[in-house]
PDB file of N, CA and C in Angstrom:
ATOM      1  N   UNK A   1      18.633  57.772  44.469  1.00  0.00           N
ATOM      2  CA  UNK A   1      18.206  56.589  45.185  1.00  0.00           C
ATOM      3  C   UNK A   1      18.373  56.761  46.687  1.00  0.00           C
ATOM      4  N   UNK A   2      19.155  57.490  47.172  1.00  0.00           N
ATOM      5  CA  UNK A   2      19.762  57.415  48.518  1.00  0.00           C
ATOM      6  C   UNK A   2      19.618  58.866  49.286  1.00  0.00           C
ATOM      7  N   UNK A   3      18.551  59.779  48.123  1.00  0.00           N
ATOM      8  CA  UNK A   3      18.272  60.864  48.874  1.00  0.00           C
ATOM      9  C   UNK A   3      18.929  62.230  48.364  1.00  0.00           C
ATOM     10  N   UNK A   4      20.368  61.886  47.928  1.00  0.00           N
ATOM     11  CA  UNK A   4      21.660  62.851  47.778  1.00  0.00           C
ATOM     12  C   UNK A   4      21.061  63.384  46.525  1.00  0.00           C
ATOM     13  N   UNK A   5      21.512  64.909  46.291  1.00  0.00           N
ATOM     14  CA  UNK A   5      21.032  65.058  45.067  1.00  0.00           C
ATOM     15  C   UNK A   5      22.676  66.176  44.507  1.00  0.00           C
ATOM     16  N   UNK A   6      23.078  65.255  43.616  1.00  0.00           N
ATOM     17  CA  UNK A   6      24.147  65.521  42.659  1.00  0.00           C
ATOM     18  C   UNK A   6      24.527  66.450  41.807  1.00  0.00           C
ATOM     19  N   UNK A   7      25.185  67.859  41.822  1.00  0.00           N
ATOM     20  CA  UNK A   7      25.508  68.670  41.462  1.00  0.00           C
ATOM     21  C   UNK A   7      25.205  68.462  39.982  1.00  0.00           C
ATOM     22  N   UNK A   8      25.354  69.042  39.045  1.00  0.00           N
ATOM     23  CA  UNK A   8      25.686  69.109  37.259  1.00  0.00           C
ATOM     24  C   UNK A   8      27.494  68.731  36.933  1.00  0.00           C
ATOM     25  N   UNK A   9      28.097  69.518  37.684  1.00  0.00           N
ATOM     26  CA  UNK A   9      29.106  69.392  36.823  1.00  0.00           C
ATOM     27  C   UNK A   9      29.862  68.189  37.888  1.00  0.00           C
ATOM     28  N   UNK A  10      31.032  68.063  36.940  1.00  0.00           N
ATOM     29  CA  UNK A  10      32.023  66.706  37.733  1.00  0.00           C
ATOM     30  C   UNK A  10      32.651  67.279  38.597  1.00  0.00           C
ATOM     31  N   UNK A  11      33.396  66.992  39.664  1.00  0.00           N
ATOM     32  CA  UNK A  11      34.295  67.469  39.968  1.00  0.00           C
ATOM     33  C   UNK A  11      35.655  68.126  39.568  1.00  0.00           C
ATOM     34  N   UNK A  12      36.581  69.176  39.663  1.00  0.00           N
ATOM     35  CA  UNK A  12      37.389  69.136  38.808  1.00  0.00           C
ATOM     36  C   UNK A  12      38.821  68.002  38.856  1.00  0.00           C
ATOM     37  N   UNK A  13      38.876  67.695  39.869  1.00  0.00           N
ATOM     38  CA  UNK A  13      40.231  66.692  39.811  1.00  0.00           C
ATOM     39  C   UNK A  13      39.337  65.383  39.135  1.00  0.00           C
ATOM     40  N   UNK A  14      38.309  64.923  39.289  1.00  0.00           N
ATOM     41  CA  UNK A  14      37.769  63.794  38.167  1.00  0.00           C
ATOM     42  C   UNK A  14      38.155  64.042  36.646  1.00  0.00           C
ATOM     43  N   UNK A  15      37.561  65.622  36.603  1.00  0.00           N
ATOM     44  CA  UNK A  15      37.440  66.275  35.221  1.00  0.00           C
ATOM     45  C   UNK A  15      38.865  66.186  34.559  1.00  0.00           C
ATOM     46  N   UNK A  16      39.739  66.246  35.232  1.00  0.00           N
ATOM     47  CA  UNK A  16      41.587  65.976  35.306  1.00  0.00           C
ATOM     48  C   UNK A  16      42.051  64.434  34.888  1.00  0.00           C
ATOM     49  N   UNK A  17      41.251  63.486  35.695  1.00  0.00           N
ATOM     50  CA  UNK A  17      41.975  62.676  35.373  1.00  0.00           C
ATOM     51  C   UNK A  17      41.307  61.681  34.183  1.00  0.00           C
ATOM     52  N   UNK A  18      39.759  62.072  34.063  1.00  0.00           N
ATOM     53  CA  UNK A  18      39.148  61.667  32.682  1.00  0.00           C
ATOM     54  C   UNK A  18      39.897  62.410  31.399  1.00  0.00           C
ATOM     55  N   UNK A  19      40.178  63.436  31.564  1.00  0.00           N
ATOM     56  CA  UNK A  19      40.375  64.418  30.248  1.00  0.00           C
ATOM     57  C   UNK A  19      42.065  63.518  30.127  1.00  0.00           C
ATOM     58  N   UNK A  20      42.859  63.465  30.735  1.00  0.00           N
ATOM     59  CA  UNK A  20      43.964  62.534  30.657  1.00  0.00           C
ATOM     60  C   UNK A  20      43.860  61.692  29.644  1.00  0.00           C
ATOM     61  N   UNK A  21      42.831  60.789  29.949  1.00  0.00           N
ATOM     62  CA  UNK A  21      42.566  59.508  28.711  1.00  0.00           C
ATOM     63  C   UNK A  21      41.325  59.784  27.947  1.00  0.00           C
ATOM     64  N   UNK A  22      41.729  61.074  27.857  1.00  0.00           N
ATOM     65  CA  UNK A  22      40.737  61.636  26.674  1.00  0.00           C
ATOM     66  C   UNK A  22      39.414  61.827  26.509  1.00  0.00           C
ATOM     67  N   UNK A  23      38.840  61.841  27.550  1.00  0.00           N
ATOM     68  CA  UNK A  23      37.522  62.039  27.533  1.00  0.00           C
ATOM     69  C   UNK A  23      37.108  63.677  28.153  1.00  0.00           C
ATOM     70  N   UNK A  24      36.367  64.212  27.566  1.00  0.00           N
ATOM     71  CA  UNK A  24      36.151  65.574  27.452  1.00  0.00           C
ATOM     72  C   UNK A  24      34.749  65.671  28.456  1.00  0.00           C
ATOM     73  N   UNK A  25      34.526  65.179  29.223  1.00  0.00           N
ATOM     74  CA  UNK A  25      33.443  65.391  29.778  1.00  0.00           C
ATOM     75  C   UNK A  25      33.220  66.433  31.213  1.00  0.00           C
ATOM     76  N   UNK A  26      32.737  67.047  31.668  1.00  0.00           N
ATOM     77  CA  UNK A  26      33.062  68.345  32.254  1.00  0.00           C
ATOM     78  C   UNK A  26      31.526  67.867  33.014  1.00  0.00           C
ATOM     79  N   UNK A  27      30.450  67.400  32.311  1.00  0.00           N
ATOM     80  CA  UNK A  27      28.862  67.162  33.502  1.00  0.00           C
ATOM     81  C   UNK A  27      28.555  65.840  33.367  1.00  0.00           C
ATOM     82  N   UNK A  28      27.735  65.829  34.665  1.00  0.00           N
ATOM     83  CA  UNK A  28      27.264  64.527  35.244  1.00  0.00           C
ATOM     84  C   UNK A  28      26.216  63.466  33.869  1.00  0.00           C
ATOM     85  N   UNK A  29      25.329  64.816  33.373  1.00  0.00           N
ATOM     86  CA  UNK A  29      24.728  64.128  32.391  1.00  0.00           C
ATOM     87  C   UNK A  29      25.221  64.785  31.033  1.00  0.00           C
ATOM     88  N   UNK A  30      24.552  63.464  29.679  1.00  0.00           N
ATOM     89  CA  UNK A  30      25.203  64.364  28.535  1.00  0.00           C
ATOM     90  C   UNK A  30      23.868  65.120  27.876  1.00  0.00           C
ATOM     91  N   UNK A  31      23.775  65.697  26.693  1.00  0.00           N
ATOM     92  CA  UNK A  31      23.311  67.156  26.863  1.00  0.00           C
ATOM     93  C   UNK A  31      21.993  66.219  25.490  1.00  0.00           C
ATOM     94  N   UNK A  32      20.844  66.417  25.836  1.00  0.00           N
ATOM     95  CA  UNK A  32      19.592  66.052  25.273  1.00  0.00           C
ATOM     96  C   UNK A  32      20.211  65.475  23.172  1.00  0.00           C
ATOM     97  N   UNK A  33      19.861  64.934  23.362  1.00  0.00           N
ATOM     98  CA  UNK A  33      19.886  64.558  21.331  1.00  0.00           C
ATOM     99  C   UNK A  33      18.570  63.367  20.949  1.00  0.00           C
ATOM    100  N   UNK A  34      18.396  64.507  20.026  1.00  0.00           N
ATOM    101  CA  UNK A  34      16.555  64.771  19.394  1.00  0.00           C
ATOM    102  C   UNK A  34      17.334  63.752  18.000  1.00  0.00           C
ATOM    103  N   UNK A  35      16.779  62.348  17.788  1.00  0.00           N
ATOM    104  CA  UNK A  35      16.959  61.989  16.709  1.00  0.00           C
ATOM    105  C   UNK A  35      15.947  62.134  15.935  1.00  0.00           C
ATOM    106  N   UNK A  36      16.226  62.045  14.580  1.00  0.00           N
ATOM    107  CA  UNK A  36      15.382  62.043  13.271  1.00  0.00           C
ATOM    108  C   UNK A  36      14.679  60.725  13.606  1.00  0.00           C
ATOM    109  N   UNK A  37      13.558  61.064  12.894  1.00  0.00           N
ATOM    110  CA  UNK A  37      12.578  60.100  13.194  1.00  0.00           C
ATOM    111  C   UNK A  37      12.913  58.442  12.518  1.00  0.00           C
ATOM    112  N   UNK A  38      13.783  58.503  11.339  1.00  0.00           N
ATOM    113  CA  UNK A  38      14.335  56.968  10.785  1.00  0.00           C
ATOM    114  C   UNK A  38      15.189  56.793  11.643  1.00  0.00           C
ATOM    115  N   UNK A  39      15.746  57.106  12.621  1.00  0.00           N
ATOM    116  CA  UNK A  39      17.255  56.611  13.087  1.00  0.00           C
ATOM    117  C   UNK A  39      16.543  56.100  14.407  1.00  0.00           C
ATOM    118  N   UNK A  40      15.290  56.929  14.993  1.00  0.00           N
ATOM    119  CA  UNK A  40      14.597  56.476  16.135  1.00  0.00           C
ATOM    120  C   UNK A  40      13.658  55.076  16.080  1.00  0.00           C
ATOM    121  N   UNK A  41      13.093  55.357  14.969  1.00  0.00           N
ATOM    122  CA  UNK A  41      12.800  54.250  14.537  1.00  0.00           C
ATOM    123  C   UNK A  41      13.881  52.563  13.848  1.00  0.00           C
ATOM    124  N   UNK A  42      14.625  52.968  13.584  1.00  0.00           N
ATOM    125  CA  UNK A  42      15.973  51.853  13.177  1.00  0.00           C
ATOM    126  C   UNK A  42      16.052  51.501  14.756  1.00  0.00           C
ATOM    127  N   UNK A  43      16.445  53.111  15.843  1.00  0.00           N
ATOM    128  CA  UNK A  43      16.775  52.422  17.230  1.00  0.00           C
ATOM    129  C   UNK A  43      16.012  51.263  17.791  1.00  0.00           C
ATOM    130  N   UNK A  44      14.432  51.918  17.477  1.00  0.00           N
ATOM    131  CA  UNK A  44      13.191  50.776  18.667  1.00  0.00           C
ATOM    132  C   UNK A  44      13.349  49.743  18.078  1.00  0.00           C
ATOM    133  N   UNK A  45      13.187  49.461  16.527  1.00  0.00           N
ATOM    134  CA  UNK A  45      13.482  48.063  15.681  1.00  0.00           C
ATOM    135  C   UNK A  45      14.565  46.997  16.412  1.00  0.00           C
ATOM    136  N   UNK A  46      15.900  47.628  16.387  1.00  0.00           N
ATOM    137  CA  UNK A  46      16.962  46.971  17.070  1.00  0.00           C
ATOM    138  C   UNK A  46      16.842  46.811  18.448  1.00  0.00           C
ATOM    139  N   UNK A  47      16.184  47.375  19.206  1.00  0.00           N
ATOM    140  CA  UNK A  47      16.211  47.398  20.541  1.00  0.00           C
ATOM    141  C   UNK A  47      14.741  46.214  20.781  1.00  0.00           C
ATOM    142  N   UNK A  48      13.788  45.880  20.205  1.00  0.00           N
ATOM    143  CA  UNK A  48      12.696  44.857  19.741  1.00  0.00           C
ATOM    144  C   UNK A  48      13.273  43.762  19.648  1.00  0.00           C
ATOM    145  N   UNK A  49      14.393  43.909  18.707  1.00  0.00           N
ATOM    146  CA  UNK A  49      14.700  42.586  18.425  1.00  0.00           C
ATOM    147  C   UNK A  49      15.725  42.326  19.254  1.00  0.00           C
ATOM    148  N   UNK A  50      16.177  42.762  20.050  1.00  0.00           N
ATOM    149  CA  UNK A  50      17.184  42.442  21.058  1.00  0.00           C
ATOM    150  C   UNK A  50      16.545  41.806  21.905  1.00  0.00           C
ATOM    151  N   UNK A  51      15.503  42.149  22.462  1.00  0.00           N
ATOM    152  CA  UNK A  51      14.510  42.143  23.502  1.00  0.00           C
ATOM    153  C   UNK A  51      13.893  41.041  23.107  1.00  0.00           C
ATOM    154  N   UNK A  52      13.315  40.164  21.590  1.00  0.00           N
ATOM    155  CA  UNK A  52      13.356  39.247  21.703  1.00  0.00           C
ATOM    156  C   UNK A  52      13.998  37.846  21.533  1.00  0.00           C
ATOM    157  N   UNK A  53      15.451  38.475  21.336  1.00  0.00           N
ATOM    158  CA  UNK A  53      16.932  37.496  21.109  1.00  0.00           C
ATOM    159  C   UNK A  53      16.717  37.275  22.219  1.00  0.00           C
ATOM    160  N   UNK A  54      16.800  37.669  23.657  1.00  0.00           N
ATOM    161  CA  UNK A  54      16.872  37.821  24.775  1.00  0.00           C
ATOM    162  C   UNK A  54      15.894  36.503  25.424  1.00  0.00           C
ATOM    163  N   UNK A  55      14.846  36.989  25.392  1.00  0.00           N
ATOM    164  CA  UNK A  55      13.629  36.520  25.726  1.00  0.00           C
ATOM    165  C   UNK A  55      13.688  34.865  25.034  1.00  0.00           C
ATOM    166  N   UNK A  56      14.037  34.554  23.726  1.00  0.00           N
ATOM    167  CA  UNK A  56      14.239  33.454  22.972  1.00  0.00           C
ATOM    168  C   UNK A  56      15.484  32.752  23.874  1.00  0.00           C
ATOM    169  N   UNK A  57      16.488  32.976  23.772  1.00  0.00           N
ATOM    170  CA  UNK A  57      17.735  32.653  23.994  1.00  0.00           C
ATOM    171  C   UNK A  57      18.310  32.587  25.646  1.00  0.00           C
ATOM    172  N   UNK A  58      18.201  33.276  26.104  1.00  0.00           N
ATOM    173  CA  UNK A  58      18.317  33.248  27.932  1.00  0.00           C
ATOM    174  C   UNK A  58      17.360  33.157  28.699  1.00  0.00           C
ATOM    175  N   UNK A  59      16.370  33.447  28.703  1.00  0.00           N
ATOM    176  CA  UNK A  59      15.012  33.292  29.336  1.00  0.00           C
ATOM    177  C   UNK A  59      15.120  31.675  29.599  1.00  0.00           C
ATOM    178  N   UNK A  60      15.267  30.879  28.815  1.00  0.00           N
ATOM    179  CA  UNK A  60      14.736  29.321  28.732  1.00  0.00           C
ATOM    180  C   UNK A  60      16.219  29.065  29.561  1.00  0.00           C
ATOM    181  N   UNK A  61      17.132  29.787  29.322  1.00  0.00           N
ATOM    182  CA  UNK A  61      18.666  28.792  30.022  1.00  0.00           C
ATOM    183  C   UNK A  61      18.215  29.204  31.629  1.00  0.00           C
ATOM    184  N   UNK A  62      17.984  30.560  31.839  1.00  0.00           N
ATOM    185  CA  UNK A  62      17.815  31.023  33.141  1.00  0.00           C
ATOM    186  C   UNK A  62      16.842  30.151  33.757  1.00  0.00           C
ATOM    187  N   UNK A  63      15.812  29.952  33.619  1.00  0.00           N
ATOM    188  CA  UNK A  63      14.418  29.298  33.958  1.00  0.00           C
ATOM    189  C   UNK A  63      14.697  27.697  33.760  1.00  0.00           C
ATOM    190  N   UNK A  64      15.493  27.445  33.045  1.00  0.00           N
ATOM    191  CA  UNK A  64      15.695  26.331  33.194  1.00  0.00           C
ATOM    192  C   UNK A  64      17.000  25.748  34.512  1.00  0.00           C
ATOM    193  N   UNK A  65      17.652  26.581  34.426  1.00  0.00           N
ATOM    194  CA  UNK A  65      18.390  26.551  35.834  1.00  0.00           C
ATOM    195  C   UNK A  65      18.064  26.547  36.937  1.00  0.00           C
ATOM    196  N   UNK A  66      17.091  27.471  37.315  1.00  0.00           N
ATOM    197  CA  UNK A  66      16.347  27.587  38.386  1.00  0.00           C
ATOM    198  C   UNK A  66      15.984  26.620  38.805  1.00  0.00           C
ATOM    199  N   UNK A  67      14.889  26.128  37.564  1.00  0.00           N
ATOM    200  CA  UNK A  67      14.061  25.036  37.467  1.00  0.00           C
ATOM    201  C   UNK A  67      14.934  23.864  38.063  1.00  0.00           C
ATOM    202  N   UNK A  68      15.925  23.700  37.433  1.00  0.00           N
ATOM    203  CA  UNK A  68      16.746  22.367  37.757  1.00  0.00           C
ATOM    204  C   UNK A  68      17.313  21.998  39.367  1.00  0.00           C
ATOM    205  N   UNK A  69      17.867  23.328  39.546  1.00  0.00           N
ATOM    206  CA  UNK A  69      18.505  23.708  40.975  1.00  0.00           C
ATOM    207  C   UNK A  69      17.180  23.944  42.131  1.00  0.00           C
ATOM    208  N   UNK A  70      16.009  24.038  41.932  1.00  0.00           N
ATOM    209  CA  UNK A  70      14.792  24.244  42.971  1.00  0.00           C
ATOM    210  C   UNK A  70      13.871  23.425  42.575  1.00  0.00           C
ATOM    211  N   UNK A  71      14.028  21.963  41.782  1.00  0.00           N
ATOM    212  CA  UNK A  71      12.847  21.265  41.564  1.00  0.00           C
ATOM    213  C   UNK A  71      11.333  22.257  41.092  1.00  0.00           C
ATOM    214  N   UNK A  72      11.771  23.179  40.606  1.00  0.00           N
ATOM    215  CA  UNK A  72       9.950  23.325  40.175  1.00  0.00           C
ATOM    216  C   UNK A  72      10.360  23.702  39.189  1.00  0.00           C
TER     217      UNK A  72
END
């Protein structure tokens, strides 16, 4: 975002004090995973219906706040 462009690995005194509380992580990103096509599909399903829990459920509180607080 800001131009900088970010090495791969962590630093090592980060890498020190994550691995402390147990986290094993050594790079910036984690490493590609290819799901099976039912588990990708289970994912988009759940991620659909989140998207329209969302849309049902906060959309109307948000918009209605607005609404209330700016007269329109």
């Amino acid at each position: 975002m800001n131009g900088v462009e970010l090495p791969p690995r962590l630093p090592p005194g980060f890498v020190s004090t994550i691995a402390a509380m147990g986290l094993p992580n050594t790079m910036l990103l984690d490493a590609m995973y290819w799901a099976e096509e039912g588990d990708r599909n289970r994912a988009l399903d759940a991620v659909e219906e989140s998207i329209a829990t969302i849309r049902k459920r906060i959309f109307p509180v948000i918009i209605g706040t607005y609404a209330a607080t700016t007269g329109k």
